[in-house]
PDB file of N, CA and C in Angstrom:
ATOM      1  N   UNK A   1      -1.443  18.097  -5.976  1.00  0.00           N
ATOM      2  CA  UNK A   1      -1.753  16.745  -5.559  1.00  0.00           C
ATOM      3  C   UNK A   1      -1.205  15.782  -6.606  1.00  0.00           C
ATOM      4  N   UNK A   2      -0.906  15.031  -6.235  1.00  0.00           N
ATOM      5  CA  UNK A   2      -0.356  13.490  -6.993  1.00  0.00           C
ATOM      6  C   UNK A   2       0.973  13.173  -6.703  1.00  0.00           C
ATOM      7  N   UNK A   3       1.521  11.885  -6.990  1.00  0.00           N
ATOM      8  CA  UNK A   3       2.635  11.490  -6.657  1.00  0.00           C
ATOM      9  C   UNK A   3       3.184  10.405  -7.577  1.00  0.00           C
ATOM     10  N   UNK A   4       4.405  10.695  -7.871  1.00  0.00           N
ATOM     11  CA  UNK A   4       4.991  10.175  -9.072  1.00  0.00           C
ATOM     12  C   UNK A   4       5.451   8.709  -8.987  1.00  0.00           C
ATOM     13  N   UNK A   5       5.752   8.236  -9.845  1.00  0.00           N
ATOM     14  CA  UNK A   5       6.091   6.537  -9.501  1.00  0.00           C
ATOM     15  C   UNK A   5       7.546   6.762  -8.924  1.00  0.00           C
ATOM     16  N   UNK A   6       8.412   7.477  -8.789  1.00  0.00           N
ATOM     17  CA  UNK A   6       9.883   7.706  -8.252  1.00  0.00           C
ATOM     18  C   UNK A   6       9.317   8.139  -6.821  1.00  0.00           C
ATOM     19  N   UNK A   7       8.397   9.073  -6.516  1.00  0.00           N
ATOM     20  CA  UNK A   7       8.165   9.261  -5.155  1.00  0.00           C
ATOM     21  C   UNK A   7       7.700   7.916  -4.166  1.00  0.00           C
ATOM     22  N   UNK A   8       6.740   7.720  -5.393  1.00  0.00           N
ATOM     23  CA  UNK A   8       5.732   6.575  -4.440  1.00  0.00           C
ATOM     24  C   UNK A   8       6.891   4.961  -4.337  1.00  0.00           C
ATOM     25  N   UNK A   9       8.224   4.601  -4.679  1.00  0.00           N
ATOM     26  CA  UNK A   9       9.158   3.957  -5.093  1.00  0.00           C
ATOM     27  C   UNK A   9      10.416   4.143  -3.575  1.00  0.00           C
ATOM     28  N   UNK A  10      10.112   5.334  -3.722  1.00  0.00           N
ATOM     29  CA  UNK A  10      10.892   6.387  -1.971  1.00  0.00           C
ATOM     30  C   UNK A  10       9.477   6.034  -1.185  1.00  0.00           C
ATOM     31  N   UNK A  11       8.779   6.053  -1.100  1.00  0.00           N
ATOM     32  CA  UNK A  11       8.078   5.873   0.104  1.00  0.00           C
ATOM     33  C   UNK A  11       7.943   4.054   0.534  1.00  0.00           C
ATOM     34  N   UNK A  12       8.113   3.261  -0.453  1.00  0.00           N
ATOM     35  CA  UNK A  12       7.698   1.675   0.151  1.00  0.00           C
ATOM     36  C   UNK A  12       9.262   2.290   0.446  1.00  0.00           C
ATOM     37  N   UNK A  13      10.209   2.262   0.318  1.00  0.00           N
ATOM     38  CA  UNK A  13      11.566   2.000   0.635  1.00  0.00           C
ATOM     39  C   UNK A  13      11.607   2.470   2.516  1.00  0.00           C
ATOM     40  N   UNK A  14      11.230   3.201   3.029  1.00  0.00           N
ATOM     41  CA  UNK A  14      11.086   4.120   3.814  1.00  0.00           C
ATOM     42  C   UNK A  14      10.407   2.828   5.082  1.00  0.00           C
ATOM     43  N   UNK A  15       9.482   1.466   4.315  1.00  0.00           N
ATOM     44  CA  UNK A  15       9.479   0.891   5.606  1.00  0.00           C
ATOM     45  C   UNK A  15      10.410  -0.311   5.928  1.00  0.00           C
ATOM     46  N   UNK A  16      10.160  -0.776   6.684  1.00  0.00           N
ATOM     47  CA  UNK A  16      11.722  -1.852   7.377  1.00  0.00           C
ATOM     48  C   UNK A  16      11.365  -3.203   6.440  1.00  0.00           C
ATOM     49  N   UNK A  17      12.165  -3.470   5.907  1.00  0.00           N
ATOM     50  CA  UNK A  17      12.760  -4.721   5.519  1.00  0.00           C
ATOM     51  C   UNK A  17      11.687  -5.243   4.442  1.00  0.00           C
ATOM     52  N   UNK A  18      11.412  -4.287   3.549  1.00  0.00           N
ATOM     53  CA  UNK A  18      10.645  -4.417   1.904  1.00  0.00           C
ATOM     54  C   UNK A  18      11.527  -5.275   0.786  1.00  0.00           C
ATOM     55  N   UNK A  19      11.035  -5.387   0.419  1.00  0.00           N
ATOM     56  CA  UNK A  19      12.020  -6.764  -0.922  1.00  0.00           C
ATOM     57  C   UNK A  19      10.511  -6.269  -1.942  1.00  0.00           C
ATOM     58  N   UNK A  20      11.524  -5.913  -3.026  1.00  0.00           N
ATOM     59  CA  UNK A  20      10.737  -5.549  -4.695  1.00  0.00           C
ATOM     60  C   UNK A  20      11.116  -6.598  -5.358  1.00  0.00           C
ATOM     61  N   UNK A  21       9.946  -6.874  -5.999  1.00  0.00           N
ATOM     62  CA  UNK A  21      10.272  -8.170  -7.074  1.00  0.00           C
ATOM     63  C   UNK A  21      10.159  -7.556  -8.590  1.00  0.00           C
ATOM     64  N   UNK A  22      10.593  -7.163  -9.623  1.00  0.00           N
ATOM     65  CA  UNK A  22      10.061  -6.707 -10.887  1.00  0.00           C
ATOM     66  C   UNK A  22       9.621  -7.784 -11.501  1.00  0.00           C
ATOM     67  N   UNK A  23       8.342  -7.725 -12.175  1.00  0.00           N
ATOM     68  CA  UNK A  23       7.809  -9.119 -13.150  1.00  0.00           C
ATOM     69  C   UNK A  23       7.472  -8.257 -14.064  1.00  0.00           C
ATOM     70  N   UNK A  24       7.221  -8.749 -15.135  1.00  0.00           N
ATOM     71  CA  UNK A  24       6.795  -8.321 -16.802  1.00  0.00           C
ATOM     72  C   UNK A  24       6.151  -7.325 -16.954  1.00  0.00           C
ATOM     73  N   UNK A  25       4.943  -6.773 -15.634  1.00  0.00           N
ATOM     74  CA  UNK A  25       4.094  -5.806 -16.118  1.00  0.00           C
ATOM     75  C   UNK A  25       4.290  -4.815 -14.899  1.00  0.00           C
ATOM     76  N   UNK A  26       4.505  -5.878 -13.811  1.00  0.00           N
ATOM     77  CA  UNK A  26       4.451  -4.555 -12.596  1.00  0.00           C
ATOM     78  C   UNK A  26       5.971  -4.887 -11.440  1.00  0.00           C
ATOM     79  N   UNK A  27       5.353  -4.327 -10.461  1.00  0.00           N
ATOM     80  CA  UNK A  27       6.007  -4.770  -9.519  1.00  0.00           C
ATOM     81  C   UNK A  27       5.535  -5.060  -8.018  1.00  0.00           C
ATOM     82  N   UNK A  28       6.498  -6.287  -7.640  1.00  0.00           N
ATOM     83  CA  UNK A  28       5.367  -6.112  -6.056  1.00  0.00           C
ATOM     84  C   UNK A  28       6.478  -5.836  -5.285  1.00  0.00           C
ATOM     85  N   UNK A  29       5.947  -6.098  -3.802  1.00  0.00           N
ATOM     86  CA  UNK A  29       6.080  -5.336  -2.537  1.00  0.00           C
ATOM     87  C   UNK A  29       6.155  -6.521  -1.412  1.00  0.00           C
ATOM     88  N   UNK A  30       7.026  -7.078  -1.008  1.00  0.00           N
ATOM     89  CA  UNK A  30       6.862  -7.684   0.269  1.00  0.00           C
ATOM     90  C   UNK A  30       7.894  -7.919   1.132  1.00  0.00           C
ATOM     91  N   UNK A  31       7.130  -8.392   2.252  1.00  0.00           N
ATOM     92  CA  UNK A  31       7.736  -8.098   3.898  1.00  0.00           C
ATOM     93  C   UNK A  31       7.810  -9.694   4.345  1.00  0.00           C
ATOM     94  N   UNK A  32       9.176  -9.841   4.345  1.00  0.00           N
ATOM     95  CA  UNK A  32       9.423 -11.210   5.049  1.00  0.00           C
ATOM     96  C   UNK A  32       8.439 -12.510   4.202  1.00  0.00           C
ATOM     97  N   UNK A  33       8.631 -12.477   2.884  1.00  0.00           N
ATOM     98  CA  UNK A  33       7.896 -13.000   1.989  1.00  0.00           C
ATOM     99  C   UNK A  33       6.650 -12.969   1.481  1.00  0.00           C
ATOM    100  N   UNK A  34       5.861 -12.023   2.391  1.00  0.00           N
ATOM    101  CA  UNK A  34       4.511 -11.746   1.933  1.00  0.00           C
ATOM    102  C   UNK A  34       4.163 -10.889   1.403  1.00  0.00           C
ATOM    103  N   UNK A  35       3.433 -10.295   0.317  1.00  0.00           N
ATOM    104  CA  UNK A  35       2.820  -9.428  -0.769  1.00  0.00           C
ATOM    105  C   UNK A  35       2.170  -8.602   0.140  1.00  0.00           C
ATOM    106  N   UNK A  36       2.350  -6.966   0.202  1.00  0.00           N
ATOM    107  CA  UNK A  36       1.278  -5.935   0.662  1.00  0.00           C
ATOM    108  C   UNK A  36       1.282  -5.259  -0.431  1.00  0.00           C
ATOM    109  N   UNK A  37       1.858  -4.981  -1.641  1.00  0.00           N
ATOM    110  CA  UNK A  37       1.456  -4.135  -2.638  1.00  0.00           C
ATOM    111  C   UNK A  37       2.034  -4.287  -3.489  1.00  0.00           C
ATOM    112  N   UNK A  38       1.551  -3.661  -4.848  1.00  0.00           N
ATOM    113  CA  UNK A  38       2.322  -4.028  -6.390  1.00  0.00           C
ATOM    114  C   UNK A  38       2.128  -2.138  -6.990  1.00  0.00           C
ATOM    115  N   UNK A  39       2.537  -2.057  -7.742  1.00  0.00           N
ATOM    116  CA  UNK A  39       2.938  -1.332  -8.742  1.00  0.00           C
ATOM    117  C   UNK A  39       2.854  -1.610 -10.061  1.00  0.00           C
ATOM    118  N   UNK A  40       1.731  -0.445 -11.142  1.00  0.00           N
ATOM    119  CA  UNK A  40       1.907  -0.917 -12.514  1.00  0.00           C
ATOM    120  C   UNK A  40       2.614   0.807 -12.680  1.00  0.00           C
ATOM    121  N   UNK A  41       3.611   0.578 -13.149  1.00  0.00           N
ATOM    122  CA  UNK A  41       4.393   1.559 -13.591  1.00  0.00           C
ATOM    123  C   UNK A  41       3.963   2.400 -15.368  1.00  0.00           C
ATOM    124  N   UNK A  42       3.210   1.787 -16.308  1.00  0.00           N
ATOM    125  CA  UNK A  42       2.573   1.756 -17.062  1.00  0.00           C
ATOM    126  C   UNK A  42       1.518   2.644 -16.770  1.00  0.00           C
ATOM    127  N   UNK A  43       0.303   2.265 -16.034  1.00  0.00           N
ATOM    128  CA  UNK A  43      -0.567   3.128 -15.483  1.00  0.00           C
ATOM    129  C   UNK A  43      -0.675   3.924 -14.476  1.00  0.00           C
ATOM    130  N   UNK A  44       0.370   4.165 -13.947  1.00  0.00           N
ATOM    131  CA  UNK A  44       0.634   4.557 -12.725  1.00  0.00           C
ATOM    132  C   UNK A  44       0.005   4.726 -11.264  1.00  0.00           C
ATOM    133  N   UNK A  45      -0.917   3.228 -11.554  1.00  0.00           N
ATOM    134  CA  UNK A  45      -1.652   2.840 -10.407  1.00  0.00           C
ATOM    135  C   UNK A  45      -0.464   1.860  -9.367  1.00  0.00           C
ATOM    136  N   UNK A  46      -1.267   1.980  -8.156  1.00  0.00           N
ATOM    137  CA  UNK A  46      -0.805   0.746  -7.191  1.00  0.00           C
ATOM    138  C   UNK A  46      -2.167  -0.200  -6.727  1.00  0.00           C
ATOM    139  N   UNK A  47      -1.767  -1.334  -6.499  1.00  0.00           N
ATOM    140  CA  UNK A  47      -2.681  -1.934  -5.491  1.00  0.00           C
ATOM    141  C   UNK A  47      -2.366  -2.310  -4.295  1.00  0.00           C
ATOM    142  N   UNK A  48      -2.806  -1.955  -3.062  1.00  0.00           N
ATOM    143  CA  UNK A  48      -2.151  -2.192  -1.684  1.00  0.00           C
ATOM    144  C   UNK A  48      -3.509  -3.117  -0.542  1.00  0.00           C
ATOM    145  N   UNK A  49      -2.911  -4.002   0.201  1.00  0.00           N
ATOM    146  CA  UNK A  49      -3.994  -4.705   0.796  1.00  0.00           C
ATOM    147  C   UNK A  49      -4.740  -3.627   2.168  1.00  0.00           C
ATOM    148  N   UNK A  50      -5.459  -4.264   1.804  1.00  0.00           N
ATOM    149  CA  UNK A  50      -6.490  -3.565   3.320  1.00  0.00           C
ATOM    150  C   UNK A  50      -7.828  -4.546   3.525  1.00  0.00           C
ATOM    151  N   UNK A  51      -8.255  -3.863   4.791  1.00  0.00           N
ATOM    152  CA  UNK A  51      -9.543  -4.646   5.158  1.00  0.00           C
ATOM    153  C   UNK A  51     -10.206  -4.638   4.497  1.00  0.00           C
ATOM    154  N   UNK A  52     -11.587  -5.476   4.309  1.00  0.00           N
ATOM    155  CA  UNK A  52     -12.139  -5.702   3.425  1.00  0.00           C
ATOM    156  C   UNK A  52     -13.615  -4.387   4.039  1.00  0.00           C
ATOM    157  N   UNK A  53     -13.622  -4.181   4.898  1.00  0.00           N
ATOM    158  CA  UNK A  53     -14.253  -2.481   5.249  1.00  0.00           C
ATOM    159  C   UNK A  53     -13.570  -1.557   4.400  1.00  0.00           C
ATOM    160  N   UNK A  54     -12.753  -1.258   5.001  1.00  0.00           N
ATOM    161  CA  UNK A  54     -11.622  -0.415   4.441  1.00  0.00           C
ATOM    162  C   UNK A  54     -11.403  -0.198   3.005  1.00  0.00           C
ATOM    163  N   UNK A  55     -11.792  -1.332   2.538  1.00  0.00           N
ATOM    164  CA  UNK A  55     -11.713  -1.364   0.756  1.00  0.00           C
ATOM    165  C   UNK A  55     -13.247  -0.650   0.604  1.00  0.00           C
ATOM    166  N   UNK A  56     -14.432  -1.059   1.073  1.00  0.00           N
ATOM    167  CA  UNK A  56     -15.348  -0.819   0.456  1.00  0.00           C
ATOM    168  C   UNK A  56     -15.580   0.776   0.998  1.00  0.00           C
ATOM    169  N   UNK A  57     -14.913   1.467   2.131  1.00  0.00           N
ATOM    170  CA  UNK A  57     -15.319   2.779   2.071  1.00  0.00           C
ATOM    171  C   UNK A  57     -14.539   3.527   1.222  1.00  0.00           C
ATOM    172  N   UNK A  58     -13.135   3.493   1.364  1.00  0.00           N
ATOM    173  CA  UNK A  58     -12.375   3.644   0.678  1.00  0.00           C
ATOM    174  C   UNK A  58     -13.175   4.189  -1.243  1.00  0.00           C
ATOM    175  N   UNK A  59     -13.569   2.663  -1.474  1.00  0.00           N
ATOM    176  CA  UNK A  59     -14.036   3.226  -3.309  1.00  0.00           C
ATOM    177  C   UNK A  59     -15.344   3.860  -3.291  1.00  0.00           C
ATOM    178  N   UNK A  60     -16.404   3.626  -2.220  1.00  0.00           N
ATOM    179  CA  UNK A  60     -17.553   4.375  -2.043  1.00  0.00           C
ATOM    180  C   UNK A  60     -17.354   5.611  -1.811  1.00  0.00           C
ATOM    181  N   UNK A  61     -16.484   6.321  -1.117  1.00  0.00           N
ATOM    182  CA  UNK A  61     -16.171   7.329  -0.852  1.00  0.00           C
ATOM    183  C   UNK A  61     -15.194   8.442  -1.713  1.00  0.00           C
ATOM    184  N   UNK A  62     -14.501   7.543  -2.654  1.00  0.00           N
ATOM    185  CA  UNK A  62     -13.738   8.438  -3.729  1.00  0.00           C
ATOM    186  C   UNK A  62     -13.272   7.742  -4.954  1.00  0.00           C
ATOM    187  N   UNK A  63     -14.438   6.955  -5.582  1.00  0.00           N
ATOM    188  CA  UNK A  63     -14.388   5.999  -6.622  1.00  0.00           C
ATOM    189  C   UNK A  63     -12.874   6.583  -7.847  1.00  0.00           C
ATOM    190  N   UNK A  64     -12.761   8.300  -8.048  1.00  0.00           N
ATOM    191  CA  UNK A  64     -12.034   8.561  -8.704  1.00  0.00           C
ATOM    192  C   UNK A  64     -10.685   8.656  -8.074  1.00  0.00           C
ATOM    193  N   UNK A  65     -10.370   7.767  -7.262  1.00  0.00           N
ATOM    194  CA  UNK A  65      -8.853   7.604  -6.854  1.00  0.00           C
ATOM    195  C   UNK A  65      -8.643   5.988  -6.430  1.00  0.00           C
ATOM    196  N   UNK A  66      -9.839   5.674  -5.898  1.00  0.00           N
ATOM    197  CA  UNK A  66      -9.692   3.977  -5.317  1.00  0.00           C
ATOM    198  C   UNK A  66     -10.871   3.337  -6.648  1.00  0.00           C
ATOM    199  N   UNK A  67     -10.323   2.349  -6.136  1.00  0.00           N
ATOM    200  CA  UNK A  67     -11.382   0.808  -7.179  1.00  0.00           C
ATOM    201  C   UNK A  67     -11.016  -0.416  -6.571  1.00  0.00           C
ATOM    202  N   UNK A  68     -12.028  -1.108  -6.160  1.00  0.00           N
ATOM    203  CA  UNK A  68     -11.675  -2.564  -5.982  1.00  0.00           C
ATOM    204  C   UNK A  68     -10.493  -2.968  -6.287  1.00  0.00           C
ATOM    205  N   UNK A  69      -9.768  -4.144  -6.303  1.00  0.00           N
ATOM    206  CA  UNK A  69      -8.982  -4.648  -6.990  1.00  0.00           C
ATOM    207  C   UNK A  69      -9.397  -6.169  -6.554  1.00  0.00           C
ATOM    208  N   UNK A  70      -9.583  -6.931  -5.586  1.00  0.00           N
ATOM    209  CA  UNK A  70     -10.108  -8.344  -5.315  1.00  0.00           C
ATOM    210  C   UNK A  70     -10.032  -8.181  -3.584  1.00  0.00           C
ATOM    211  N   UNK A  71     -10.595  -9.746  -3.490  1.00  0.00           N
ATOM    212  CA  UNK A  71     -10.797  -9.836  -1.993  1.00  0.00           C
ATOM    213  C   UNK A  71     -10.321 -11.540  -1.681  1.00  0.00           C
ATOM    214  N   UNK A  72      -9.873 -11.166  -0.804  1.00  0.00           N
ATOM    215  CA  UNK A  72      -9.132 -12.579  -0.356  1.00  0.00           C
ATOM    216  C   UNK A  72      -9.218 -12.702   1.234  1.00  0.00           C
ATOM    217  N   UNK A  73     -10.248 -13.825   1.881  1.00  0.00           N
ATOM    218  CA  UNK A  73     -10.453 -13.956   2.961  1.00  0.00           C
ATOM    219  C   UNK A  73     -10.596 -12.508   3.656  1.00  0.00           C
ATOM    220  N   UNK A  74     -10.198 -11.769   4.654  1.00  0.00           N
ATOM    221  CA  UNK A  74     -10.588 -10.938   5.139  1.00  0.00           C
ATOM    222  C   UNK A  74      -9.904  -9.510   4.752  1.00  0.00           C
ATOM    223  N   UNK A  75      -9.030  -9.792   3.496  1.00  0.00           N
ATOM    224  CA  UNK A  75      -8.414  -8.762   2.921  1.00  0.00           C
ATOM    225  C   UNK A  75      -9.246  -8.141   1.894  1.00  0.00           C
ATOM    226  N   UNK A  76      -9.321  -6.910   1.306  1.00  0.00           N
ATOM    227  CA  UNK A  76      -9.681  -6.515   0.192  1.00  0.00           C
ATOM    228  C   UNK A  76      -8.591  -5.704  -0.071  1.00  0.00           C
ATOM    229  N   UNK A  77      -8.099  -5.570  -1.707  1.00  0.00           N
ATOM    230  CA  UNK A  77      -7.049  -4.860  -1.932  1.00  0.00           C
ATOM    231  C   UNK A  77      -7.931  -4.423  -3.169  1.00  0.00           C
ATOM    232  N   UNK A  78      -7.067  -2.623  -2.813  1.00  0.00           N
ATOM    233  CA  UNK A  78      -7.607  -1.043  -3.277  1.00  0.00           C
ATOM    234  C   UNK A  78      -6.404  -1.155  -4.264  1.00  0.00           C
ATOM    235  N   UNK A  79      -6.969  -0.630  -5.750  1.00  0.00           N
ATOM    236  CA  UNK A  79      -5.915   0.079  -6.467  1.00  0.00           C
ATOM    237  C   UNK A  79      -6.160   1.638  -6.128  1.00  0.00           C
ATOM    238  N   UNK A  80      -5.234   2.169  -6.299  1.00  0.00           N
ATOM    239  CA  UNK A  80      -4.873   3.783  -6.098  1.00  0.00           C
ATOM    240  C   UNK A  80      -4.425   4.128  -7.051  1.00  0.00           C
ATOM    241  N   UNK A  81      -4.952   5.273  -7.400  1.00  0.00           N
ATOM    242  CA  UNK A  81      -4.102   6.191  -8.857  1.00  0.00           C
ATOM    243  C   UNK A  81      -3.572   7.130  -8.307  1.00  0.00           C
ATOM    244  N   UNK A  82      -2.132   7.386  -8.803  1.00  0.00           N
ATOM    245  CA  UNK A  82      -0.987   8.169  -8.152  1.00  0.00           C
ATOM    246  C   UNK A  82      -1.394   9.283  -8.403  1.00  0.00           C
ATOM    247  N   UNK A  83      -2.035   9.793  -9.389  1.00  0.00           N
ATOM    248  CA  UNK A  83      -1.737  10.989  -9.987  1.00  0.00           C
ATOM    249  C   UNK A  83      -3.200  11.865  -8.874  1.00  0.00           C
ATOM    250  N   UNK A  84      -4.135  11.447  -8.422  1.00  0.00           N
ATOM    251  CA  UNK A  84      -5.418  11.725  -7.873  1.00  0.00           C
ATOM    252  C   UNK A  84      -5.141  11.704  -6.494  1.00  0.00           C
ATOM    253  N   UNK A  85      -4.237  11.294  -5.871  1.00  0.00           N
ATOM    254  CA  UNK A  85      -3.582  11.406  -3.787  1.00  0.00           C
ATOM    255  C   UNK A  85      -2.587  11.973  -3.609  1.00  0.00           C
ATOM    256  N   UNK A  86      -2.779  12.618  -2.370  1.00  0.00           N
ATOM    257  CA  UNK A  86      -1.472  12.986  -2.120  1.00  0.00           C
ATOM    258  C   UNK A  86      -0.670  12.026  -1.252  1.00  0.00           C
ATOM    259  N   UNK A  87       0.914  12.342  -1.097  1.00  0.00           N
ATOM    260  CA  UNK A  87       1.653  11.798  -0.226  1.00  0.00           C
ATOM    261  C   UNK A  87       1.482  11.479   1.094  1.00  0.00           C
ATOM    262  N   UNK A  88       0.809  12.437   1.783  1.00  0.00           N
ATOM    263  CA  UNK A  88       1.015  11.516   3.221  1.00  0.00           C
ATOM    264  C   UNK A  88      -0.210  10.212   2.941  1.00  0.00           C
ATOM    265  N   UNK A  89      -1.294  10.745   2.597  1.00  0.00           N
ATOM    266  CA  UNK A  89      -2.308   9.733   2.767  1.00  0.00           C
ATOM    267  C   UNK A  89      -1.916   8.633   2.203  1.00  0.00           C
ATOM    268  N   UNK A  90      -0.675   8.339   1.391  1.00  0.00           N
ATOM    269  CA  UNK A  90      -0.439   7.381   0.089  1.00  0.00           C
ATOM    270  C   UNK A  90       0.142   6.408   1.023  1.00  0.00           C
ATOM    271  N   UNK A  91       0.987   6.932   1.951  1.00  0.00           N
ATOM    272  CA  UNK A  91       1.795   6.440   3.095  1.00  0.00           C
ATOM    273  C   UNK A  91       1.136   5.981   3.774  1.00  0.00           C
ATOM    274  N   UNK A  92       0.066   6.279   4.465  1.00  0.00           N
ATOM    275  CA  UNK A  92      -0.960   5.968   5.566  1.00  0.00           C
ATOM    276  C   UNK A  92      -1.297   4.606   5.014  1.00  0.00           C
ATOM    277  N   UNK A  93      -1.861   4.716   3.982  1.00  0.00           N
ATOM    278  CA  UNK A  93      -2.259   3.301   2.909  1.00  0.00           C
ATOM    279  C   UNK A  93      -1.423   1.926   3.194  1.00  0.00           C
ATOM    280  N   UNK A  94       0.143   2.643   2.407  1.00  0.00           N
ATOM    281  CA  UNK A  94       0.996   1.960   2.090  1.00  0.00           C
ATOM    282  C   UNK A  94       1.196   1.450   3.557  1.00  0.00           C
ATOM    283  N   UNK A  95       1.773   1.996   4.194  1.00  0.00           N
ATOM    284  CA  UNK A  95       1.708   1.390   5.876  1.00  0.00           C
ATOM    285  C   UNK A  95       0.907   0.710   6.501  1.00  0.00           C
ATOM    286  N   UNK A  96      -0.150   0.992   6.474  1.00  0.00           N
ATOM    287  CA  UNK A  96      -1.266   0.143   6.674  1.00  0.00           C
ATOM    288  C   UNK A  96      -1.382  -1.059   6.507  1.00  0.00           C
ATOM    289  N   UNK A  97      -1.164  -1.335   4.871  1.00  0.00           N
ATOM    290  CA  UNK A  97      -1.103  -2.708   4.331  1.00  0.00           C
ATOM    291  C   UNK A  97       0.304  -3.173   4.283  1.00  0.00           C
ATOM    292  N   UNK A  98       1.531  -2.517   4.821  1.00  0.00           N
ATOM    293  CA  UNK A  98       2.453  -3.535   5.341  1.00  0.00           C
ATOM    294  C   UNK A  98       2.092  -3.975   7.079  1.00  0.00           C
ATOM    295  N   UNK A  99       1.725  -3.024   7.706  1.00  0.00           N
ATOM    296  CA  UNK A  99       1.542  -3.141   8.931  1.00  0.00           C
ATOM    297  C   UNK A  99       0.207  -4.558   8.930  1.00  0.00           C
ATOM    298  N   UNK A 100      -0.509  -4.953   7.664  1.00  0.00           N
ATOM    299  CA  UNK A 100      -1.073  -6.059   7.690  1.00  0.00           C
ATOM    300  C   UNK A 100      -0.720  -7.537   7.344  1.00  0.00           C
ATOM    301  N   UNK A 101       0.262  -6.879   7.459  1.00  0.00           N
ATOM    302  CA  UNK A 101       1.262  -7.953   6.140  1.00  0.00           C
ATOM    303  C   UNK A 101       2.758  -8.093   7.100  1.00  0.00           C
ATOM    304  N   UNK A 102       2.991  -7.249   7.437  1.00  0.00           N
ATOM    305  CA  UNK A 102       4.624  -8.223   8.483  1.00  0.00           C
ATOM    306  C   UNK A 102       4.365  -8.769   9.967  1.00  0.00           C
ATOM    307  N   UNK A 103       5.074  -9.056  10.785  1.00  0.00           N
ATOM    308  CA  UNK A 103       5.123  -9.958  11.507  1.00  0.00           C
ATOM    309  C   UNK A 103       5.127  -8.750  12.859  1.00  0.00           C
ATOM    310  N   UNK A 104       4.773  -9.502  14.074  1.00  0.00           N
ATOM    311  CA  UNK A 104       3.842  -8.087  15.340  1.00  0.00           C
ATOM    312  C   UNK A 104       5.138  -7.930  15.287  1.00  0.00           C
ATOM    313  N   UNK A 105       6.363  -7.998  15.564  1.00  0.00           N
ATOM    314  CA  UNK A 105       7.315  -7.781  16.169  1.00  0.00           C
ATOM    315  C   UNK A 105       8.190  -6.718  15.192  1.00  0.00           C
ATOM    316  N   UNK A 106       8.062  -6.728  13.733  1.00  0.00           N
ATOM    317  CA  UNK A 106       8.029  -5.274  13.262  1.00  0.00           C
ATOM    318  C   UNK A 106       7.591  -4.555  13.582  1.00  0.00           C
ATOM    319  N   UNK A 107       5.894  -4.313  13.147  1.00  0.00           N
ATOM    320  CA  UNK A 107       5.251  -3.727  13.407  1.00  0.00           C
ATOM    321  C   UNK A 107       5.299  -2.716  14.917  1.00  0.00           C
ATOM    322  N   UNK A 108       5.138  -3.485  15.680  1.00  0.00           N
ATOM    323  CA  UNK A 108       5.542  -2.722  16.892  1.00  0.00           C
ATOM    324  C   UNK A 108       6.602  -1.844  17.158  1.00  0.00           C
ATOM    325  N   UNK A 109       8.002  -1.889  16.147  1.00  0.00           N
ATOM    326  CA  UNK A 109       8.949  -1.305  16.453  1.00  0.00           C
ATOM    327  C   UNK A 109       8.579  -0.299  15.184  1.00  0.00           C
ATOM    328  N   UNK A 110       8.393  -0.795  13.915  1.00  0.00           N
ATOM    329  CA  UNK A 110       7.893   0.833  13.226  1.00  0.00           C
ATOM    330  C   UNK A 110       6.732   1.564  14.182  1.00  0.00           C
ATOM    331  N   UNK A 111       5.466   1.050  14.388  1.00  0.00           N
ATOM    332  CA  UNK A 111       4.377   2.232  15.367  1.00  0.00           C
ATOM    333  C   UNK A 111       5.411   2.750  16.613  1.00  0.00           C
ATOM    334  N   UNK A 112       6.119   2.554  16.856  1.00  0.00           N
ATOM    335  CA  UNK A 112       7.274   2.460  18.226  1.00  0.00           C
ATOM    336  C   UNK A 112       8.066   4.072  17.836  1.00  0.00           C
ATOM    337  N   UNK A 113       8.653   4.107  16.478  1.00  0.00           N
ATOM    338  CA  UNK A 113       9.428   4.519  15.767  1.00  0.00           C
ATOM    339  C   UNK A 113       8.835   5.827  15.633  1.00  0.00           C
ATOM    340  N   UNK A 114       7.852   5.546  14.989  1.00  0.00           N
ATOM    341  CA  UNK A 114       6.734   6.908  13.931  1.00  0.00           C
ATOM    342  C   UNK A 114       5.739   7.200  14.965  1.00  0.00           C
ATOM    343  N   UNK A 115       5.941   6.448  16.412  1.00  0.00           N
ATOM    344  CA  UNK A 115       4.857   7.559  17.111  1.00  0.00           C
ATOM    345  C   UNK A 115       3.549   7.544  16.782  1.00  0.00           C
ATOM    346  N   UNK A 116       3.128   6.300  16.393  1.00  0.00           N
ATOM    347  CA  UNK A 116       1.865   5.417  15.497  1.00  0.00           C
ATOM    348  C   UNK A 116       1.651   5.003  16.700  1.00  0.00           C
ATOM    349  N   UNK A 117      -0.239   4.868  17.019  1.00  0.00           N
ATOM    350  CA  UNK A 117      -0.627   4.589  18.106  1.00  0.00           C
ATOM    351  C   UNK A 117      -0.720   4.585  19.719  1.00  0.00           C
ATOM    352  N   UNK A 118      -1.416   3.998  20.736  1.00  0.00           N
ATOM    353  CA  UNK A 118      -1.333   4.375  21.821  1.00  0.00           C
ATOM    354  C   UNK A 118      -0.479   3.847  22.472  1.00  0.00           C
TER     355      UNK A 118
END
């Protein structure tokens, strides 16, 4: 189990139309100008957005891989430690919180794509 910052680096790449920004400590993640996740390459955590449910089962349920990270209107964003998940679930995440974060008309063509949903 765990996943390296080069893996988890291949997996944001993997969804449609991501733009990395590098800043001083980390890095973020966004879709058609909006932020779904960052990267501290240092600690080899991420933080990725999700519901604000979703955040709180999420760290109730496996405090030694998730933790809060903040909450913003109906978002709560989870840090994740790479080294404590595995890959698909990291993806599930990561998707998730772009799939909250780009515009329906992506979205629909990645779930379209990957056979995501009904």
């Amino acid at each position: 189990m765990g996943v390296s910052v080069e893996e988890f680096l291949d997996l944001v790449e993997k969804l449609p139309e991501v733009r990395m920004e590098r800043m001083a400590t980390w890095v973020s993640f966004k879709v058609r100008g909006k932020g779904f996740g960052y990267l501290w390459e240092e600690t080899e955590t991420v933080g990725v957005k999700a519901t604000v449910e979703e955040q709180i089962a999420l760290v109730a349920e496996r405090p030694e891989v998730f933790e809060p990270q903040f909450t913003a209107g109906r978002f709560g964003w989870v840090v994740i430690r790479l080294d404590r998940i595995d890959y698909d679930e990291l993806f599930e995440l990561v998707a998730e919180a772009w799939c909250l974060t780009a515009p329906k008309t992506l979205v629909t063509a990645f779930e379209t794509a990957h056979h995501i949903g009904g």
